[in-house]
Protein backbone atom coordinates (compact mmCIF):
# COMPACT_ATOMS: atom_id res chain seq x y z
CA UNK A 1 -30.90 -18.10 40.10
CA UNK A 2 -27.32 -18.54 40.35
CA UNK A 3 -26.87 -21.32 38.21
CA UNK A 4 -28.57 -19.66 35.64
CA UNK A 5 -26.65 -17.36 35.93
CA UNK A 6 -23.56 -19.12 35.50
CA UNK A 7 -24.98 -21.08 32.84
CA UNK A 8 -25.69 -18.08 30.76
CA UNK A 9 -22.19 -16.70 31.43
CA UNK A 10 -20.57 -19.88 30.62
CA UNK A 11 -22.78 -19.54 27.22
CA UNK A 12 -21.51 -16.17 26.15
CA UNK A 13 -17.37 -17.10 27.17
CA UNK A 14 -18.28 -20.01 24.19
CA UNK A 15 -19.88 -17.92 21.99
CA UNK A 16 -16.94 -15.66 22.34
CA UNK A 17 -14.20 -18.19 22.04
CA UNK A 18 -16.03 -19.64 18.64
CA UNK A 19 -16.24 -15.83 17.41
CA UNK A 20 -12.76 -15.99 17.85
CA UNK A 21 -12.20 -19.02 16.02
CA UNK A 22 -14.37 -18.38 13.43
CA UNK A 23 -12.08 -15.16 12.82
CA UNK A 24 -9.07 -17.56 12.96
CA UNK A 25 -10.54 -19.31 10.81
CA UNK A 26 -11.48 -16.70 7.83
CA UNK A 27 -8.72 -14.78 8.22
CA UNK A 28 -6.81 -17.85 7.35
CA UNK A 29 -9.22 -18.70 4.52
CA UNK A 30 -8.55 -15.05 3.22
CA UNK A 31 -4.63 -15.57 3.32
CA UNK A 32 -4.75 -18.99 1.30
CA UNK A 33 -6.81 -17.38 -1.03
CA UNK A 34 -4.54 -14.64 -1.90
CA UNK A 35 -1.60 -17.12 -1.83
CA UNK A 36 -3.69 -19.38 -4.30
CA UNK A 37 -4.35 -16.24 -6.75
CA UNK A 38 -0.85 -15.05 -6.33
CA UNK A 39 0.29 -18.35 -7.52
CA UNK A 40 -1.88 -19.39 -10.04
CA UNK A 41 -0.58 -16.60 -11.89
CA UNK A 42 3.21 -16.61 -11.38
CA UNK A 43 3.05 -20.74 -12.48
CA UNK A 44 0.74 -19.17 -15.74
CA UNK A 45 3.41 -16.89 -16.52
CA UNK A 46 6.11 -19.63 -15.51
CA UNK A 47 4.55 -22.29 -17.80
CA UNK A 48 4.42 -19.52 -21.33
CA UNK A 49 7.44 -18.28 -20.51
CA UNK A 50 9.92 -20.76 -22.44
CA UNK A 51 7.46 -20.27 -25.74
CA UNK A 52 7.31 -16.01 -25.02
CA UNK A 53 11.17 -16.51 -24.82
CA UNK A 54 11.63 -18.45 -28.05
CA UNK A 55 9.05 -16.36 -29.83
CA UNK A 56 10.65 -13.13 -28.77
CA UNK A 57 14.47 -14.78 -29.94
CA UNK A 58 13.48 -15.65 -33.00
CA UNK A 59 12.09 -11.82 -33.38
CA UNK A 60 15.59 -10.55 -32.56
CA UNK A 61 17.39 -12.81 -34.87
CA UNK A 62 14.80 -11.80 -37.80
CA UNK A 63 15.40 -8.34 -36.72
CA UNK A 64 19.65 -8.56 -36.46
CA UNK A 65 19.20 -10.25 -40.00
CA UNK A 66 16.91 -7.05 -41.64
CA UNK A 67 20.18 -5.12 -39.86
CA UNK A 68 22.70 -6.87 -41.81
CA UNK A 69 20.56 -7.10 -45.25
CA UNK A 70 19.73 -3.05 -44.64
CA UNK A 71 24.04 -2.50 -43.79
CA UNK A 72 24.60 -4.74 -47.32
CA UNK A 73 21.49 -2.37 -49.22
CA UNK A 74 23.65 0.89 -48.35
CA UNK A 75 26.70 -0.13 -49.14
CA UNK A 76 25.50 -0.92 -52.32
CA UNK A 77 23.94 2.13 -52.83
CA UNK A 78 26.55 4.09 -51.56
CA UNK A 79 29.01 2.91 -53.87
CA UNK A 80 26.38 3.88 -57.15
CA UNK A 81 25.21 7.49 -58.13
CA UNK A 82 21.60 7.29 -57.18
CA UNK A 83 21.10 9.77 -53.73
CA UNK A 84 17.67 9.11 -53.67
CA UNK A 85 18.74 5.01 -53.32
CA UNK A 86 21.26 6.00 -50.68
CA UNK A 87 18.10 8.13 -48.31
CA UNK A 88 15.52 5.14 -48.61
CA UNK A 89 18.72 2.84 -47.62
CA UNK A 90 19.33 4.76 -45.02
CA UNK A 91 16.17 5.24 -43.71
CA UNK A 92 15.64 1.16 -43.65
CA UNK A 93 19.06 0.51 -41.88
CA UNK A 94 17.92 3.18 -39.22
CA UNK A 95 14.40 1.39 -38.93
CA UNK A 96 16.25 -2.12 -38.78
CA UNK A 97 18.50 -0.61 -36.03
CA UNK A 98 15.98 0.14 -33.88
CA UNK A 99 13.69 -3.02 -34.91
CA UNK A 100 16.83 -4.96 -32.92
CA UNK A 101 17.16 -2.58 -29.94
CA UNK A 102 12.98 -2.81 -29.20
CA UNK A 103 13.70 -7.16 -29.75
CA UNK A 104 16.79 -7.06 -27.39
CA UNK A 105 14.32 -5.01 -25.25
CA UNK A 106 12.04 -6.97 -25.03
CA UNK A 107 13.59 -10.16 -24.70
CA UNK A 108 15.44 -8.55 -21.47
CA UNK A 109 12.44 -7.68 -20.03
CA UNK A 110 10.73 -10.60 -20.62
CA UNK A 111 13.88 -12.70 -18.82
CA UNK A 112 13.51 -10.06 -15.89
CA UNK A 113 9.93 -10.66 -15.67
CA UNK A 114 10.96 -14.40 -14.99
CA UNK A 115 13.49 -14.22 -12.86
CA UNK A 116 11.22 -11.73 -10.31
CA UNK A 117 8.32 -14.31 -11.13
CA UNK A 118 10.92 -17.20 -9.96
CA UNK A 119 11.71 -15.15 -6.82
CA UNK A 120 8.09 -14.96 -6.50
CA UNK A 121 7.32 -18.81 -6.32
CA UNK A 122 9.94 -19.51 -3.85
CA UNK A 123 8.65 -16.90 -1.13
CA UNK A 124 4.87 -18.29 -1.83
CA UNK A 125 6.13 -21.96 -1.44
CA UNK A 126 7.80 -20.05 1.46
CA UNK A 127 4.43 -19.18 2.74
CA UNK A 128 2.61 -21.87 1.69
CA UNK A 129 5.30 -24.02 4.30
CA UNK A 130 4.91 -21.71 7.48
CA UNK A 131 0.67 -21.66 6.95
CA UNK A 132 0.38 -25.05 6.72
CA UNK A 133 1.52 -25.60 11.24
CA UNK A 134 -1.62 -23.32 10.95
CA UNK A 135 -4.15 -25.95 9.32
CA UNK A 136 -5.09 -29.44 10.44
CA UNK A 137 -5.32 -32.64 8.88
CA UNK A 138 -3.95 -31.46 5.45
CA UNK A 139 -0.18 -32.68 4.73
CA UNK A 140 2.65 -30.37 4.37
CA UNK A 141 2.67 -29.02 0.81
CA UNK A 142 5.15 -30.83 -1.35
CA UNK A 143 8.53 -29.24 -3.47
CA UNK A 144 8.01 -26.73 -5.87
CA UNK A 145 5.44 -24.31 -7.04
CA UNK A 146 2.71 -26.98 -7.55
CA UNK A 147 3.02 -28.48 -4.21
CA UNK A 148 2.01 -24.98 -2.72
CA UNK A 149 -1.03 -24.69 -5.31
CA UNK A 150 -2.06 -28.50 -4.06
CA UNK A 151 -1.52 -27.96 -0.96
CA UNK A 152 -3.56 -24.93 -1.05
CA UNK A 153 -6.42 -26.56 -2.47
CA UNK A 154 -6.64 -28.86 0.00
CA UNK A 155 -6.60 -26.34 2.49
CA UNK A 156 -9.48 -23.96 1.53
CA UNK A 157 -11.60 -27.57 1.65
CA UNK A 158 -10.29 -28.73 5.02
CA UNK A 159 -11.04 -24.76 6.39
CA UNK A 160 -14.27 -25.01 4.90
CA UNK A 161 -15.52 -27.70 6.33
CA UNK A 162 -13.97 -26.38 9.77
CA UNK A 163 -15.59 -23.23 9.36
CA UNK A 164 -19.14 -24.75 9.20
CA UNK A 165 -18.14 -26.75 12.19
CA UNK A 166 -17.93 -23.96 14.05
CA UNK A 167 -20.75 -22.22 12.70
CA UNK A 168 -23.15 -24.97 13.44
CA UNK A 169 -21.79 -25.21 17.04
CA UNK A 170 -22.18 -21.40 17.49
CA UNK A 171 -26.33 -22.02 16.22
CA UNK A 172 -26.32 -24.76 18.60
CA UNK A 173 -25.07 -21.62 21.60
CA UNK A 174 -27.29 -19.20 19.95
CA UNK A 175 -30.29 -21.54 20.30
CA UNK A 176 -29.68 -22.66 24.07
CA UNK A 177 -29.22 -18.74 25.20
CA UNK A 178 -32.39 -17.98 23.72
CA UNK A 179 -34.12 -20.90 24.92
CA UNK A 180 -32.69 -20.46 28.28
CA UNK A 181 -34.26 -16.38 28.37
CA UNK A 182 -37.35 -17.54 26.91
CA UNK A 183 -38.01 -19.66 29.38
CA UNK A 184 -37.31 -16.97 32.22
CA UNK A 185 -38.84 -14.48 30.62
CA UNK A 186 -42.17 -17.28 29.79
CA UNK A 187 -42.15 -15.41 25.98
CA UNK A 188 -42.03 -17.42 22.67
CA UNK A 189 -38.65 -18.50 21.43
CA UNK A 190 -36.72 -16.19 19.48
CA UNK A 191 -33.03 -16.08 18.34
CA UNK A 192 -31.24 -13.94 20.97
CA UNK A 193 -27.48 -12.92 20.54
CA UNK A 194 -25.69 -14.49 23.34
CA UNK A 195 -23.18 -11.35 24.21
CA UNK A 196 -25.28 -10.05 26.71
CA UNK A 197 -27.70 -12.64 27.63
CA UNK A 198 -26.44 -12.96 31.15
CA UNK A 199 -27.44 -8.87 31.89
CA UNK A 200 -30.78 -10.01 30.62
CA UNK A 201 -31.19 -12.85 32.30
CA UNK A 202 -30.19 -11.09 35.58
CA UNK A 203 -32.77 -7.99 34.67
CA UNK A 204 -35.47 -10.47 34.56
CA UNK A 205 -34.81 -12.69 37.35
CA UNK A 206 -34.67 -9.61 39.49
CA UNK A 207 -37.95 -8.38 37.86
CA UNK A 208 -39.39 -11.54 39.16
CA UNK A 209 -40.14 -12.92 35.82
CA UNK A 210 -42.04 -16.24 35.77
């Protein structure tokens, strides 16, 4: 009765130590994942930033020139008789002003948006560096950006394929504790959560079960 017992104690401290793991194990998985999202789309922004940039410049510089045609127009129009001439002029240096202050705009922001973006990729490769003591048998992640995307890659397949290690090994628990009551209790096998199975086992040994 006592080695029963024991055995059936000894089954639920394993079960408990791979619940554990498995935990480890997604939480992990979870982490990587949000590391590989987060990155995917600061090196997507990275990669259309230099063609945003120059597409944005050469706004500004189309916009500076309507400025300086619009500044020529009312000169010109000043120095004639026609009022009417000198209004519109107006109006189009004021909507060529502003034309160069939304292009300067936007050309800041766009430069801001990389530089917080670049601050961005070095904490993930930051992360991507102090997860990988936490995974086995996948190699450090390499420099840059793309190392840390690699390197999680490889990681999500190596946890993977650790993860259904474990899982198979806690069936493998899950099938001994119930085949361990069921033949106590003389009832057909049945899958039996393990946390516990030692109070059962006891309750039927001491209920004289066959």
């Amino acid at each position: 009765m006592e080695s029963l017992l024991l055995f059936a104690e000894e089954l639920e401290r394993r079960d408990a130590d791979l619940g554990s793991a498995l935990d480890a194990v997604e939480a992990l998985q979870r982490e990587i994942e949000e590391l590989r999202a987060h990155a995917t789309a600061v090196a997507g922004f990275l990669s259309s930033f230099p063609e945003a940039l120059v597409t944005l410049e050469r706004d500004e510089r189309a916009a500076q020139d309507a400025r300086a045609a619009a500044e020529r127009a009312l000169r010109e129009a000043e120095a004639g008789e026609d009022e009417r001439v000198t209004v519109q002029a107006g109006d189009t240096l004021r909507a060529a002003k502003q034309w160069v202050a939304d292009a300067a705009l936007a050309r800041r922001r766009l430069e801001e948006d990389a530089a917080a973006r670049r601050a961005d990729a070095e904490r993930l490769e930051g992360r991507a560096d102090a997860m990988a003591v936490r995974v086995h048998d996948v190699p450090a992640p390499a420099g840059g950006l793309d190392g840390a995307l690699e390197w999680a890659s490889q990681a999500r397949g190596a946890l993977l394929l650790e993860q259904s290690a474990l899982a198979r090994e806690r069936d493998t628990i899950v099938r001994e504790a119930s085949e361990l009551l069921g033949s106590v209790l003389g009832e057909p096998l049945t899958s039996t959560p393990v946390a516990g199975v030692r109070a059962k086992l006891e309750r039927a040994l001491q209920r004289g079960a066959p």
